[in-house]
C-alpha atoms as a PDB file:
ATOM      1  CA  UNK A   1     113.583 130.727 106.079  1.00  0.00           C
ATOM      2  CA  UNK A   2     115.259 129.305 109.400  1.00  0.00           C
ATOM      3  CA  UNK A   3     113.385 128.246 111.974  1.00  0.00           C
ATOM      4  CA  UNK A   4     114.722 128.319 115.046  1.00  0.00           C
ATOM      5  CA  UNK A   5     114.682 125.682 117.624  1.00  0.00           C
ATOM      6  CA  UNK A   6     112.016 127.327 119.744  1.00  0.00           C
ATOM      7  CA  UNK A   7     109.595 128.049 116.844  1.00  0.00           C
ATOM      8  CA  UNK A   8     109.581 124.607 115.762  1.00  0.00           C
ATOM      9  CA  UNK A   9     107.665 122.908 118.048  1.00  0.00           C
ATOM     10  CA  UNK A  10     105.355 125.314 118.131  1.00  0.00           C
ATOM     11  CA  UNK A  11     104.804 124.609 114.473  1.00  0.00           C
ATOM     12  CA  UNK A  12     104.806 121.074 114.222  1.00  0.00           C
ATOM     13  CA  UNK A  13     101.951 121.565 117.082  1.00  0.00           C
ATOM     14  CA  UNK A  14     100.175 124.001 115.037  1.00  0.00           C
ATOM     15  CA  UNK A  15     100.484 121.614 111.817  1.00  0.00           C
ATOM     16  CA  UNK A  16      99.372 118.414 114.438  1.00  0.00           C
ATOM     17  CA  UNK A  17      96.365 120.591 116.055  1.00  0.00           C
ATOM     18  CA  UNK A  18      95.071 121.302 112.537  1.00  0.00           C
ATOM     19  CA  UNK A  19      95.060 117.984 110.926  1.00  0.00           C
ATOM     20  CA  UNK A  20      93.794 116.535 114.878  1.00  0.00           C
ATOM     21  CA  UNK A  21      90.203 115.072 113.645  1.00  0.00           C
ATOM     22  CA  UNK A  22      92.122 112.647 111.226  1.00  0.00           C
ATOM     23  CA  UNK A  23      93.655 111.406 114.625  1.00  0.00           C
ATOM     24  CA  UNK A  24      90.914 111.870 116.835  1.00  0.00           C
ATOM     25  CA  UNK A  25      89.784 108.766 115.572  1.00  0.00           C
ATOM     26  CA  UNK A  26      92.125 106.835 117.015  1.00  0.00           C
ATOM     27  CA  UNK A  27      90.890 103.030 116.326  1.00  0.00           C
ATOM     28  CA  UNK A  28      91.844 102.198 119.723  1.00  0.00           C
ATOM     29  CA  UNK A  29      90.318  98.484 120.249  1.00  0.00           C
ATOM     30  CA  UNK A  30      88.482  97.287 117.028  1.00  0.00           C
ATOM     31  CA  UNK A  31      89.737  95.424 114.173  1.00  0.00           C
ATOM     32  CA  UNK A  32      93.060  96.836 113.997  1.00  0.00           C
ATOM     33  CA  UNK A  33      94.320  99.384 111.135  1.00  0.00           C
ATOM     34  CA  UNK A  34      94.132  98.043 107.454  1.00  0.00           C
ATOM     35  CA  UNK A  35      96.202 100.562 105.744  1.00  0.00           C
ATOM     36  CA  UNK A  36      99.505  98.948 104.270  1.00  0.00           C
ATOM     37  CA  UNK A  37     103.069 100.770 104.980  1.00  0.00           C
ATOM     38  CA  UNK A  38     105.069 101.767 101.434  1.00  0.00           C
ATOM     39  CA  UNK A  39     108.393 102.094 101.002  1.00  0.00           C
ATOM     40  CA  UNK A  40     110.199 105.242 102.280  1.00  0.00           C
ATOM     41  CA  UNK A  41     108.913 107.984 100.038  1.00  0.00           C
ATOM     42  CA  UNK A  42     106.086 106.723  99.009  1.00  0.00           C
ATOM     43  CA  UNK A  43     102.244 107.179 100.486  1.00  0.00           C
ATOM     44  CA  UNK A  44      99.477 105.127 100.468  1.00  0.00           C
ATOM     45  CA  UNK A  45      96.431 106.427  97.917  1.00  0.00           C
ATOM     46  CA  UNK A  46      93.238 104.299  98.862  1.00  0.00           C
ATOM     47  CA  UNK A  47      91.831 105.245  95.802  1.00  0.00           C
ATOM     48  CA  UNK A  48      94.094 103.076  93.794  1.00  0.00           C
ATOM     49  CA  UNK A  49      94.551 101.171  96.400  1.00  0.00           C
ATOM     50  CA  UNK A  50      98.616 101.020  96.057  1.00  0.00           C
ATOM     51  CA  UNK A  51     101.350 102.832  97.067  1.00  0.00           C
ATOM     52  CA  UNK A  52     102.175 106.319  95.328  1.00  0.00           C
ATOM     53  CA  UNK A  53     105.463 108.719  95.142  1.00  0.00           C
ATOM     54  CA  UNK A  54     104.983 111.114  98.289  1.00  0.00           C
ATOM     55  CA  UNK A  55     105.462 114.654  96.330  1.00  0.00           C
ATOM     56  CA  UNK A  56     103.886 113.390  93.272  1.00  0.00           C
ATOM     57  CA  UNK A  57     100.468 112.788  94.808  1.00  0.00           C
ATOM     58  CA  UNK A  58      97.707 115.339  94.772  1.00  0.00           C
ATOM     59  CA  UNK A  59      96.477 113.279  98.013  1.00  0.00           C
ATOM     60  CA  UNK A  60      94.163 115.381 100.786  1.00  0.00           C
ATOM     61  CA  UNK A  61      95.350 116.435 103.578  1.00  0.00           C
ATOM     62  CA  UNK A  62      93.394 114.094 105.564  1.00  0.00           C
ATOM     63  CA  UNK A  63      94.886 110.975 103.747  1.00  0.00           C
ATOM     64  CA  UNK A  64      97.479 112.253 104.287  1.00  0.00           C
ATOM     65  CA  UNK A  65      97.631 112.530 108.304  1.00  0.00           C
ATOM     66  CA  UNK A  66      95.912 109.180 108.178  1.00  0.00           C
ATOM     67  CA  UNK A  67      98.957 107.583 106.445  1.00  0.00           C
ATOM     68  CA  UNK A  68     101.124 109.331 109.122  1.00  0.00           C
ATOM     69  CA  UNK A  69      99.064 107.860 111.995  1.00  0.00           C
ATOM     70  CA  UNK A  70      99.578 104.392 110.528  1.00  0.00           C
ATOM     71  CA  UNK A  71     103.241 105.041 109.713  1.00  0.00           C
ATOM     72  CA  UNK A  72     103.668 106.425 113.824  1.00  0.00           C
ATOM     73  CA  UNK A  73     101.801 103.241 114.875  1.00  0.00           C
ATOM     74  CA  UNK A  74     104.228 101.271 112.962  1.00  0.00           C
ATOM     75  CA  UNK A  75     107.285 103.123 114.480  1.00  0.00           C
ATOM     76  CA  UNK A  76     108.133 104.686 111.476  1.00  0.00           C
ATOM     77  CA  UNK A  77     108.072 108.268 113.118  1.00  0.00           C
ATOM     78  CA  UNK A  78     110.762 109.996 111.020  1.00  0.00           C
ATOM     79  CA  UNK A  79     108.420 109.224 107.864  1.00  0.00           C
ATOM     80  CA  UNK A  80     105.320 110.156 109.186  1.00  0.00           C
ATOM     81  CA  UNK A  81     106.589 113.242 109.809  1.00  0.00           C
ATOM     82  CA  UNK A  82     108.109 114.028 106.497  1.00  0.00           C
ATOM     83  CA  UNK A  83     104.282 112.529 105.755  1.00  0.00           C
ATOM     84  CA  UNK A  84     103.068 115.201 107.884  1.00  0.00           C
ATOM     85  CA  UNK A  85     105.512 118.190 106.502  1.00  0.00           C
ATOM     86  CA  UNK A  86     104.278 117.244 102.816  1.00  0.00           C
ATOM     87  CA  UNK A  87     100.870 118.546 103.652  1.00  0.00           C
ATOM     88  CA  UNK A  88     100.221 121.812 102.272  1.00  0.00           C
ATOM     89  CA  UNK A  89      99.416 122.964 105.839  1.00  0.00           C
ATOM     90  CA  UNK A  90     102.516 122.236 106.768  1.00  0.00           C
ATOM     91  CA  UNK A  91     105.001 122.554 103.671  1.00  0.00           C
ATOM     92  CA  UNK A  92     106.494 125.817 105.120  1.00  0.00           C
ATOM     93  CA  UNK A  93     108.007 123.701 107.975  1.00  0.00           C
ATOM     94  CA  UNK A  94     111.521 122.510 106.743  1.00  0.00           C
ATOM     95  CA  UNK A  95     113.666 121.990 109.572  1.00  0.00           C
ATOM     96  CA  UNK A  96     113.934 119.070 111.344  1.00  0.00           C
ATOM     97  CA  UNK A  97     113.396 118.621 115.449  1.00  0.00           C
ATOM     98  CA  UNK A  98     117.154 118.343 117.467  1.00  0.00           C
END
């Protein structure tokens, strides 16, 4: 299915809105975020503590939209949205913003 430019955003906010208490948390002025950035394709899995292939991860959704936040804070925002579209949530959204 083709989603059209209109629908999109709409979707990604949809996708955003429902994953929004794993970024309501926000971190703003403490210690700073611990969570090391992988590779491109890869997610960080804090239960073994490394770095793990993005679609061959059973991770939750929640660690997943955490990883995303880090990846957004690092300016990585291309791959924390393909971070974000990998959620099952989200997996039905396949086109990419213009």
């Amino acid at each position: 299915m083709r989603l059209t430019p209109s629908i999109l955003p709409a979707a990604l906010g949809l996708c955003l809105i429902s994953a929004g208490p794993a970024f309501a948390d926000g971190g703003g002025g403490g210690g700073g975020d611990k969570t090391p950035t992988c590779s491109r394709g890869e997610v960080y899995d804090a239960r073994s503590n490394g770095c793990v292939k993005q679609g061959g991860s059973l991770l939750p959704d929640k660690a997943l939209t955490e990883y995303a936040y880090t990846l957004a804070k690092a300016e990585r925002y291309d791959e924390a949205l393909d971070v974000i579209r990998a959620t099952p949530r989200c997996a039905s959204i396949s086109a990419r913003p213009m």
